[in-house]
N, C-alpha and C. Protein backbone atom coordinates (compact mmCIF):
# COMPACT_ATOMS: atom_id res chain seq x y z
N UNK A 1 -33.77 -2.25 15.82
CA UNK A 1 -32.98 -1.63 14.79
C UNK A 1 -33.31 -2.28 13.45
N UNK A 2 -33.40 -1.35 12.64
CA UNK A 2 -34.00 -2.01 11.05
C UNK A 2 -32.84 -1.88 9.80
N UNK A 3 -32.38 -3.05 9.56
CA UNK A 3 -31.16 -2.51 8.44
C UNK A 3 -32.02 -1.85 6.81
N UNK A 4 -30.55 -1.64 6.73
CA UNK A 4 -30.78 -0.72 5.74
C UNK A 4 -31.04 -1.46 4.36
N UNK A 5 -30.35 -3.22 4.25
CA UNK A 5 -30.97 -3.76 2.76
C UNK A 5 -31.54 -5.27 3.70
N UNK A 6 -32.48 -4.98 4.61
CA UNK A 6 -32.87 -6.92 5.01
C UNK A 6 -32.45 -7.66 4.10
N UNK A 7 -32.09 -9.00 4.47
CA UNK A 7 -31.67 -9.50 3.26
C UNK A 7 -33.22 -10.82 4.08
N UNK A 8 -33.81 -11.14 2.69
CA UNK A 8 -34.72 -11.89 2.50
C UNK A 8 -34.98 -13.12 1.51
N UNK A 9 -35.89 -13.76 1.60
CA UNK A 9 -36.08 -14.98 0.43
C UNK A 9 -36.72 -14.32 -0.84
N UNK A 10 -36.86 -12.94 -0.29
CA UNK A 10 -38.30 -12.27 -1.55
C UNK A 10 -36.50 -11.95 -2.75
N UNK A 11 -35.90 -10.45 -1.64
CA UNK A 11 -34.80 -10.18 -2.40
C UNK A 11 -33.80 -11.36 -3.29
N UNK A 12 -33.70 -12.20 -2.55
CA UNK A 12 -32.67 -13.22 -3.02
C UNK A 12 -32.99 -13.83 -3.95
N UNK A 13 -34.23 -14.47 -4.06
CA UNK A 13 -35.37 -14.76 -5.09
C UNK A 13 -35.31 -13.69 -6.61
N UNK A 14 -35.43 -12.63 -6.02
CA UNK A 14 -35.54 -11.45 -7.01
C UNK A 14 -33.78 -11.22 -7.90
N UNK A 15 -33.02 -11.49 -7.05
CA UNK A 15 -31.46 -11.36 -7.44
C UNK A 15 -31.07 -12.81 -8.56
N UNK A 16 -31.44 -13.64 -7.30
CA UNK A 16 -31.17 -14.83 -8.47
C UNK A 16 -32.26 -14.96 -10.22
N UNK A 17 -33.31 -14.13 -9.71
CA UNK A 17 -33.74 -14.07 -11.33
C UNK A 17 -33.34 -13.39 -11.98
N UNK A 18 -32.56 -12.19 -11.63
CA UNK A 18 -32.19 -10.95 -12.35
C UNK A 18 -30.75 -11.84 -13.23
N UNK A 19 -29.84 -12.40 -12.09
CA UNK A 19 -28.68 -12.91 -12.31
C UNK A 19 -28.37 -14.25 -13.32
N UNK A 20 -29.43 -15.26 -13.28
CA UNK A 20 -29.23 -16.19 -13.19
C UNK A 20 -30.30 -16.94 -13.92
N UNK A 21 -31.37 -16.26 -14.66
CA UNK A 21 -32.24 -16.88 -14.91
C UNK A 21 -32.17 -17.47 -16.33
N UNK A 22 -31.14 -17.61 -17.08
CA UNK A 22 -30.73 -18.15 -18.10
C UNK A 22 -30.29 -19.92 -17.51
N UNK A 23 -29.71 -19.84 -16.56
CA UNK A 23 -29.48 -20.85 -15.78
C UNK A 23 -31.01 -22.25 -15.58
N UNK A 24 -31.71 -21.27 -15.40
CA UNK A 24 -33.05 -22.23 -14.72
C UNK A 24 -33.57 -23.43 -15.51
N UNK A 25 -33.24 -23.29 -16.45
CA UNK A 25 -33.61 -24.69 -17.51
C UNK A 25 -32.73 -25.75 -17.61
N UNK A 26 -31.53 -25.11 -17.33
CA UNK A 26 -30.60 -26.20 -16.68
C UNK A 26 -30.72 -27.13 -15.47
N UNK A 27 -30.32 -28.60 -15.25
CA UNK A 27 -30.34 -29.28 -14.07
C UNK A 27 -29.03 -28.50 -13.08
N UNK A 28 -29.34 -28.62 -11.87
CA UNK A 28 -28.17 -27.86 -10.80
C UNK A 28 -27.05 -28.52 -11.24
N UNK A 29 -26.48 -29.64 -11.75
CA UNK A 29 -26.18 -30.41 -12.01
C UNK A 29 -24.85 -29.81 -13.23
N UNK A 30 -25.91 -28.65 -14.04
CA UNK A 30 -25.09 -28.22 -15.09
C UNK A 30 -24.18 -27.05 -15.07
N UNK A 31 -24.18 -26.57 -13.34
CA UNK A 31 -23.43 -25.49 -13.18
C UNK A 31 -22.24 -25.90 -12.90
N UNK A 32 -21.26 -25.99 -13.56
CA UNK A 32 -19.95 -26.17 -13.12
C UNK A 32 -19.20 -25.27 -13.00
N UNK A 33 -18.15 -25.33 -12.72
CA UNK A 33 -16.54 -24.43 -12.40
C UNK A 33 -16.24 -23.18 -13.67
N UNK A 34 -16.15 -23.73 -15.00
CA UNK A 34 -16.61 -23.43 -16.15
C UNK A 34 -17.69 -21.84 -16.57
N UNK A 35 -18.77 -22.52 -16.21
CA UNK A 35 -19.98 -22.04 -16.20
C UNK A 35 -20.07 -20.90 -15.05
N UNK A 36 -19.42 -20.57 -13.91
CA UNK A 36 -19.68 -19.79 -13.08
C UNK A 36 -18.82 -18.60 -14.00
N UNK A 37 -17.03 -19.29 -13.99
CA UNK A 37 -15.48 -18.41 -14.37
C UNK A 37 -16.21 -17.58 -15.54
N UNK A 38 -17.01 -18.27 -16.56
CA UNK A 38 -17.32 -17.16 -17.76
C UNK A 38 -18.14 -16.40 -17.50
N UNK A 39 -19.50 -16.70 -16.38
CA UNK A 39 -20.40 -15.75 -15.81
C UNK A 39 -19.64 -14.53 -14.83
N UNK A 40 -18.73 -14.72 -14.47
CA UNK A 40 -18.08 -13.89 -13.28
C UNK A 40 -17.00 -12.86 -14.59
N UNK A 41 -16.42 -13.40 -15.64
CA UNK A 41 -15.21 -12.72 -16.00
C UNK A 41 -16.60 -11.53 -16.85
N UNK A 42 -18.12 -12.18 -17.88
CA UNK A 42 -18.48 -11.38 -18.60
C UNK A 42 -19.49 -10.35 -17.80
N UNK A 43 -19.27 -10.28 -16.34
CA UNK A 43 -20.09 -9.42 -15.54
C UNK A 43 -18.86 -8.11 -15.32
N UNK A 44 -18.10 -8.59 -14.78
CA UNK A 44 -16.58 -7.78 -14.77
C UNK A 44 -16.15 -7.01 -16.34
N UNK A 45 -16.25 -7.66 -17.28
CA UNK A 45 -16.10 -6.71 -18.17
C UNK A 45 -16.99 -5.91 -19.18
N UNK A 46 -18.41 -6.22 -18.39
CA UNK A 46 -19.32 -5.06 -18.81
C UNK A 46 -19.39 -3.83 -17.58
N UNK A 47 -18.10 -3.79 -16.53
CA UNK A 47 -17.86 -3.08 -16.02
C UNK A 47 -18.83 -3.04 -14.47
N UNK A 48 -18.79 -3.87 -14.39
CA UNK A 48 -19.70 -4.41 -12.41
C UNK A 48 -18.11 -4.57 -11.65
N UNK A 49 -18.38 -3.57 -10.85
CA UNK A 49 -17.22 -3.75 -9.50
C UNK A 49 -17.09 -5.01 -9.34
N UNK A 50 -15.87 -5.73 -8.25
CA UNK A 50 -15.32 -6.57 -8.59
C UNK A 50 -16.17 -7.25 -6.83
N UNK A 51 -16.42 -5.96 -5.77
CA UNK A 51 -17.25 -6.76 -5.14
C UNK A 51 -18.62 -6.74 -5.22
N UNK A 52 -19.37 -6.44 -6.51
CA UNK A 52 -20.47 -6.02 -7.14
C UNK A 52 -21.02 -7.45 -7.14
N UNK A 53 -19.81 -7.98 -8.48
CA UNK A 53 -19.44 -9.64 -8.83
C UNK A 53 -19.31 -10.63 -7.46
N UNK A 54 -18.54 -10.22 -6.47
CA UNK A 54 -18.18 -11.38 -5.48
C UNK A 54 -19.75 -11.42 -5.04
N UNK A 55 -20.42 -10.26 -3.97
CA UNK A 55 -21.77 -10.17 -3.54
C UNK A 55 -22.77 -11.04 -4.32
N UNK A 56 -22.93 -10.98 -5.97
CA UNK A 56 -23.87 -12.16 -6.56
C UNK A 56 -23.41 -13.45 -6.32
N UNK A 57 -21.90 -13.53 -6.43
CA UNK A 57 -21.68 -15.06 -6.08
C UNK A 57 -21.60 -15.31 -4.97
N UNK A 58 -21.91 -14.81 -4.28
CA UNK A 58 -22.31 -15.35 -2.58
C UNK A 58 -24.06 -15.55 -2.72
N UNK A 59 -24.50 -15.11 -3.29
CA UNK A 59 -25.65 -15.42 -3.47
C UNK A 59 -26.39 -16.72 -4.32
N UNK A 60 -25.34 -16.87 -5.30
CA UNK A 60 -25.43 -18.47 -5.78
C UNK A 60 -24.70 -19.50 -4.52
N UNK A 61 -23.86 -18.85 -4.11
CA UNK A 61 -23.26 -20.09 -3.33
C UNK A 61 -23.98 -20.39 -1.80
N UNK A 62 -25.08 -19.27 -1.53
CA UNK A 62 -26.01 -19.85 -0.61
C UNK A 62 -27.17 -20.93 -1.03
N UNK A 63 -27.36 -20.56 -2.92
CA UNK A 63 -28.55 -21.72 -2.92
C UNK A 63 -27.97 -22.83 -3.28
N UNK A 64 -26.36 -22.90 -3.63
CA UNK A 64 -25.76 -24.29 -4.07
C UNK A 64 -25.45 -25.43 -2.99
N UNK A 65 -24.72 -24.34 -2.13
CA UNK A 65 -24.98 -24.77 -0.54
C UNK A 65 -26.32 -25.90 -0.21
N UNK A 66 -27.30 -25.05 0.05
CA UNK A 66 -28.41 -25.40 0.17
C UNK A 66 -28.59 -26.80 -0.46
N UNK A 67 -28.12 -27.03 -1.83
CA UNK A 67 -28.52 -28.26 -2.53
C UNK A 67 -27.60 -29.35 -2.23
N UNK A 68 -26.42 -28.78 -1.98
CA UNK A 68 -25.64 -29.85 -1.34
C UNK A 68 -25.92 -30.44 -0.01
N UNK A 69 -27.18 -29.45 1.18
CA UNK A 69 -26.99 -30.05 2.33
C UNK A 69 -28.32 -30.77 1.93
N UNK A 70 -29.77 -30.63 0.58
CA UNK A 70 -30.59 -31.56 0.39
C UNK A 70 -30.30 -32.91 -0.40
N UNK A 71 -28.94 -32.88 -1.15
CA UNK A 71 -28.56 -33.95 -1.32
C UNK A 71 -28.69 -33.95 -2.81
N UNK A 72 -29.24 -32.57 -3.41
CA UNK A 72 -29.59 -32.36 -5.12
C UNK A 72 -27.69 -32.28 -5.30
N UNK A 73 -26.87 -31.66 -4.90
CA UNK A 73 -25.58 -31.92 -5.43
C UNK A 73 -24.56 -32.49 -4.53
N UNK A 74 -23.47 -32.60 -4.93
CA UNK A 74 -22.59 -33.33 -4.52
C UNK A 74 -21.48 -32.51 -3.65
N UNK A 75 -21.01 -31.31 -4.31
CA UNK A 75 -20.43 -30.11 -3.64
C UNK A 75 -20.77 -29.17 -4.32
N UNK A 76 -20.64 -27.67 -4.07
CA UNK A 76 -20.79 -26.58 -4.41
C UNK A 76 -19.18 -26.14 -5.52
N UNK A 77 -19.66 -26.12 -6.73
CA UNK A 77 -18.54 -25.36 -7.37
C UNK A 77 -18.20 -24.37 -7.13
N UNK A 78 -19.22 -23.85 -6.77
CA UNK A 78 -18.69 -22.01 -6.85
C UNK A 78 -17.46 -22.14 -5.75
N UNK A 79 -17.42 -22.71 -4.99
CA UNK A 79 -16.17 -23.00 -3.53
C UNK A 79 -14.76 -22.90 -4.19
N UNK A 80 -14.45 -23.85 -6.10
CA UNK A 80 -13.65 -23.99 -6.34
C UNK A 80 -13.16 -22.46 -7.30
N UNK A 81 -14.51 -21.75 -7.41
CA UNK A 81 -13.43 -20.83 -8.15
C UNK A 81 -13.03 -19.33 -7.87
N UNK A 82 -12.23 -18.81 -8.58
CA UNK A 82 -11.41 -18.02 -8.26
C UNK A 82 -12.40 -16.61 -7.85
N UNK A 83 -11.91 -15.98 -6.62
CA UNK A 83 -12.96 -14.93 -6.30
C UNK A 83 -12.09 -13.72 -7.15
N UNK A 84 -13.32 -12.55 -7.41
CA UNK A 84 -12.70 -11.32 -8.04
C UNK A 84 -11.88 -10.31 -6.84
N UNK A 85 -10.79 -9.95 -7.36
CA UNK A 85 -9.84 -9.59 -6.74
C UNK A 85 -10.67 -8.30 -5.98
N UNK A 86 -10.61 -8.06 -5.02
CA UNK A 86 -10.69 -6.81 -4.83
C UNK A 86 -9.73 -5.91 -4.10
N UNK A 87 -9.15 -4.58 -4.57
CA UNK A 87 -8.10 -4.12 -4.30
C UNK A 87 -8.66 -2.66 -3.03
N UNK A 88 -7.66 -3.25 -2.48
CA UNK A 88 -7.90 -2.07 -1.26
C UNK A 88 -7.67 -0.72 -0.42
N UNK A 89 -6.71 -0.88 -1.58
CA UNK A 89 -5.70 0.44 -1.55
C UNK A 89 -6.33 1.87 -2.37
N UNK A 90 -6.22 2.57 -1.23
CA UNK A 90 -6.95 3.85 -1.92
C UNK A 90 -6.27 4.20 -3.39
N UNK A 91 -7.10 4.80 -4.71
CA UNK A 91 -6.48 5.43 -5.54
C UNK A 91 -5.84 7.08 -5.23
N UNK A 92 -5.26 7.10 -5.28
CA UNK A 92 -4.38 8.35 -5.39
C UNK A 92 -4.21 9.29 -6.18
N UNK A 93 -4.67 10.46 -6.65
CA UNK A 93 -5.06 11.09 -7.66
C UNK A 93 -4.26 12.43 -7.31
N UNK A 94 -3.68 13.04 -8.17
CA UNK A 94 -3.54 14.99 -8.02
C UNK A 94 -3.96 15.43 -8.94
N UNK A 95 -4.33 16.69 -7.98
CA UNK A 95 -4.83 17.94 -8.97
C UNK A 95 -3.92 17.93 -10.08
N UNK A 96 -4.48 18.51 -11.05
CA UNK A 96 -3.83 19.29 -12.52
C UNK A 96 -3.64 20.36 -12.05
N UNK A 97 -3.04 21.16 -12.99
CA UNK A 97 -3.01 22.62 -12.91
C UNK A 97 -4.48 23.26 -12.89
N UNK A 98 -5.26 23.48 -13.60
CA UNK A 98 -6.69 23.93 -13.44
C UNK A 98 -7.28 23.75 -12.51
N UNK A 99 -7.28 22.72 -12.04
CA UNK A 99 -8.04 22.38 -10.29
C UNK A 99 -7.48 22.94 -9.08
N UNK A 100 -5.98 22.89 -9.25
CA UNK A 100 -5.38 23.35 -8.25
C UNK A 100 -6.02 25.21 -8.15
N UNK A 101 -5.94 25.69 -9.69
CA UNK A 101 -6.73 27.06 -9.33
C UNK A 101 -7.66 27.32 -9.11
N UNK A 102 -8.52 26.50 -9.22
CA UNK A 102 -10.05 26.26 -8.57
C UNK A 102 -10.20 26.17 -7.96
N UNK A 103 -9.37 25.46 -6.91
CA UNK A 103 -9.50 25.05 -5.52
C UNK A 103 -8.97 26.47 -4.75
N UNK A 104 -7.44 27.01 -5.26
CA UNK A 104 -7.34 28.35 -4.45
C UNK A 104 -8.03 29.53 -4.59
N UNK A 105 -8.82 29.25 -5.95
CA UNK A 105 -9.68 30.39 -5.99
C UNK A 105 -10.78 30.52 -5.39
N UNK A 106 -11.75 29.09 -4.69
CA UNK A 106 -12.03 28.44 -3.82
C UNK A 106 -11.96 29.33 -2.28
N UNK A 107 -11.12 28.60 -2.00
CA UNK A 107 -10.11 28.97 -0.84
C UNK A 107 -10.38 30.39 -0.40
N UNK A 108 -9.55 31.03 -1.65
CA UNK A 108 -9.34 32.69 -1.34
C UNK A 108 -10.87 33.48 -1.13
N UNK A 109 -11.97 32.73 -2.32
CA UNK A 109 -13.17 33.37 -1.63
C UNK A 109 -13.81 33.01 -0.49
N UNK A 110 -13.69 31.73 -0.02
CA UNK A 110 -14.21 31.63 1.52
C UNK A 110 -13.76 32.36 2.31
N UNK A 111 -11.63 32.31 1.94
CA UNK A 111 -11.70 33.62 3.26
C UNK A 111 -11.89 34.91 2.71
N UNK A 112 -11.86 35.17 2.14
CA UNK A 112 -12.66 36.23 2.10
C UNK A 112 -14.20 36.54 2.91
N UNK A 113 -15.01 35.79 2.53
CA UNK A 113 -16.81 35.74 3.07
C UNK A 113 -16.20 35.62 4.51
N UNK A 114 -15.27 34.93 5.08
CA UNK A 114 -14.66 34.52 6.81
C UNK A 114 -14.57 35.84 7.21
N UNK A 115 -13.61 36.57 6.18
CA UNK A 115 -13.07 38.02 6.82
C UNK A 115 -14.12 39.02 6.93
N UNK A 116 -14.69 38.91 5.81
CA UNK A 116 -16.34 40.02 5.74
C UNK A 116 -16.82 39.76 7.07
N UNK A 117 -17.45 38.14 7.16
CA UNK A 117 -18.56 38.06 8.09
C UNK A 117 -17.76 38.37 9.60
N UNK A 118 -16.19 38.39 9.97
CA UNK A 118 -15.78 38.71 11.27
C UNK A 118 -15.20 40.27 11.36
N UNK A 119 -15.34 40.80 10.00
CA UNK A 119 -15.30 42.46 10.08
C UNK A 119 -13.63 43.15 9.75
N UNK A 120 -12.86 41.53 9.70
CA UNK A 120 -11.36 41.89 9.73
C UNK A 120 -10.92 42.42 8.28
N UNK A 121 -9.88 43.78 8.73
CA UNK A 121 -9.89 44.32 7.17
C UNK A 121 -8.22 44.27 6.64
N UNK A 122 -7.87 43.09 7.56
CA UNK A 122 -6.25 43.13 7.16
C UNK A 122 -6.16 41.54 5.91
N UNK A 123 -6.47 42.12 4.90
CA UNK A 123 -6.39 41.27 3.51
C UNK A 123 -4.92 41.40 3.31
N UNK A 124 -4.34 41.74 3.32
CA UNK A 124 -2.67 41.55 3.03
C UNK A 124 -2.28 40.54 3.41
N UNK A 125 -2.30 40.58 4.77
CA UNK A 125 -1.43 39.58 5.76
C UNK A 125 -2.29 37.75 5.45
N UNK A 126 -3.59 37.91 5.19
CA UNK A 126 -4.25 36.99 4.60
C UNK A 126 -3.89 36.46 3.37
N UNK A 127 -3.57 37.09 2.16
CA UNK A 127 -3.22 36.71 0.77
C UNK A 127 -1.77 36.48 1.25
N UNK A 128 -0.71 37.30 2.17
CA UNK A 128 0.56 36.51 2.67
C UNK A 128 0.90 35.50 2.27
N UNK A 129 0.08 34.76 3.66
CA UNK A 129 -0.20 33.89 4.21
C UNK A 129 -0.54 32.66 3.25
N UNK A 130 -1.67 32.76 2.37
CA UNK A 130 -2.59 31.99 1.90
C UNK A 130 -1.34 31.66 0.33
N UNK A 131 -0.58 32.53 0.08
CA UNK A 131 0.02 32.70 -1.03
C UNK A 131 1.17 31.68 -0.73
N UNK A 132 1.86 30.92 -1.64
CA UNK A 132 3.05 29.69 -1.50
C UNK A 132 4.29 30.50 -1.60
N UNK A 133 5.22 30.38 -0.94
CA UNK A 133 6.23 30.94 -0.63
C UNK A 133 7.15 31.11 -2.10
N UNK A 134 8.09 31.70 -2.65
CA UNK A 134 8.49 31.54 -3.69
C UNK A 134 10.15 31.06 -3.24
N UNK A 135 10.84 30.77 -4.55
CA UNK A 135 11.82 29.57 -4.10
C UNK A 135 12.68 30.93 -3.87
N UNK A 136 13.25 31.94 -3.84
CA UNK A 136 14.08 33.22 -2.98
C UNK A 136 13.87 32.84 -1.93
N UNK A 137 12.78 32.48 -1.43
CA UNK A 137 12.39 33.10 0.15
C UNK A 137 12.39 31.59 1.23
N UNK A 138 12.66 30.90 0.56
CA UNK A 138 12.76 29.53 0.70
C UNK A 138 14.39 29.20 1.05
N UNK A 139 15.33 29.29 2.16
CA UNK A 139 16.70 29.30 2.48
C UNK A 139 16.94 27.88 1.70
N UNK A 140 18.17 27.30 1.76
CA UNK A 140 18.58 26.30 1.16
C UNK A 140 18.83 25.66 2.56
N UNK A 141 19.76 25.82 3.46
CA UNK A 141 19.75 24.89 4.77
C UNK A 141 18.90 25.74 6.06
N UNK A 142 18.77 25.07 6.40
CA UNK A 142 18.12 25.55 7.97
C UNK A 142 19.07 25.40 8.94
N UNK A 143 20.76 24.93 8.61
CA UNK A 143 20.87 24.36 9.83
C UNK A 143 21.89 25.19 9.84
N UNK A 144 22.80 25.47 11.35
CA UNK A 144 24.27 26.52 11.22
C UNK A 144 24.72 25.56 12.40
N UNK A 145 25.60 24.78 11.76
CA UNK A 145 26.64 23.94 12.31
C UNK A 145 28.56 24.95 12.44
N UNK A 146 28.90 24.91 13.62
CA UNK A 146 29.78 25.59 13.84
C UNK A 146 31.16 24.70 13.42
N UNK A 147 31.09 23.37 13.53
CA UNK A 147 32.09 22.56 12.66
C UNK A 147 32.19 22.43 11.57
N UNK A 148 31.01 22.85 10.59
CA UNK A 148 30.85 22.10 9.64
C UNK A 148 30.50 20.73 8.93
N UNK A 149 30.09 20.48 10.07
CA UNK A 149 29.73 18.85 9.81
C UNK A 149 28.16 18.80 11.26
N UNK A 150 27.06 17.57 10.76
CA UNK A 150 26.21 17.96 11.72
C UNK A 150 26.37 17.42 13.06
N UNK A 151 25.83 17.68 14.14
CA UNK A 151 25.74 17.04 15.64
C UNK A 151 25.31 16.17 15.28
N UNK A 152 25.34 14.84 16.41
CA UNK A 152 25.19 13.34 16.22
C UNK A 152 23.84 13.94 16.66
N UNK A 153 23.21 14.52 17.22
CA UNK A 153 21.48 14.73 18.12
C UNK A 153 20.75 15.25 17.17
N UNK A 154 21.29 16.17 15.93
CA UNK A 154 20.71 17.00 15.06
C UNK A 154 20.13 15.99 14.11
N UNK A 155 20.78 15.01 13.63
CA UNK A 155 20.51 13.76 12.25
C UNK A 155 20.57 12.57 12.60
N UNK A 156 19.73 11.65 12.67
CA UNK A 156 19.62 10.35 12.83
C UNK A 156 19.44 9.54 11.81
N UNK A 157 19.86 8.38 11.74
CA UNK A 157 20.01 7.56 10.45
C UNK A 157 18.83 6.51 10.99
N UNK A 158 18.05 6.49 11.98
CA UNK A 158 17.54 5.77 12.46
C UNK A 158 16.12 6.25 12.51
N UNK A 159 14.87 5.89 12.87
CA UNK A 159 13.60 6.50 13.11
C UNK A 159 13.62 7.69 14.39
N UNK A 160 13.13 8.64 14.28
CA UNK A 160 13.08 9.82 15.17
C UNK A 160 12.24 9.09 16.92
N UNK A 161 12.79 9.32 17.61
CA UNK A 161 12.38 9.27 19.19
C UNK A 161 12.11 10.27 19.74
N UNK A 162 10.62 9.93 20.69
CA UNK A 162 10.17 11.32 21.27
C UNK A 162 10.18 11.06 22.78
């Protein structure tokens, strides 16, 4: 099985120059805590996802690593600082008004091409159907309680059991 990004010494090589090569004239020595927080906040606000940002700093913190187990540093800073948040919660978006008619206008021509291509010529009962009920036709209760008040089986104050 062959992945889809190998990760290599060529790539990593190639990342850390893209990332980092302002760095190289510096001793390892000169990367501190400091020096990462302003590299991480001015990547984030030229608009790089936030695990865009974490992914490069895993990539410094494999070659800092590295220098700490040859003995060039003492510990790895990058360990001490703060990772970019990343949020995990889907965004949630609704239609506008315009989309929403796009979408049923959408809609209404697929079934349509559905009804052509299966020969069916009852379009009424289809636009019915497909059409949102209007608030007339929409009752106010559903329920016909003969006391006036509801059955203990009908309403639960509790989570529903099946």
């Amino acid at each position: 099985m062959k992945a889809n990004r190998p990760r290599s010494a060529t790539n990593t090589l190639e990342k850390l120059n893209r990332l980092y090569s302002s760095w190289f004239a510096e001793p390892l020595s000169a990367i501190t805590i400091e020096c990462i927080e302003s590299w991480k906040i001015r990547r984030l606000n030229t608009g790089c996802a936030a695990t865009t940002v974490l992914r490069d700093m895993f990539t410094l913190s494999s070659v800092l690593s590295r220098a700490v187990r040859l003995d060039k540093l003492t510990d790895n800073p990058i360990r001490r600082v703060d990772k970019p948040r990343i949020d995990l919660r889907p965004k949630v978006r609704y239609l506008d008004e315009q989309e929403k008619s796009r979408l049923r206008a959408a809609l209404h021509a697929r079934d349509a091409e559905m009804r052509d291509a299966r020969g069916d010529g009852d379009e009424e009962a289809t636009v019915a159907f497909m059409s949102p009920p209007s608030a007339a036709a929409v009752p106010r209760t559903s329920h016909n309680f003969s006391s006036g008040r509801p059955n203990r089986n009908e309403f639960s104050a509790g989570p529903a059991t099946c």
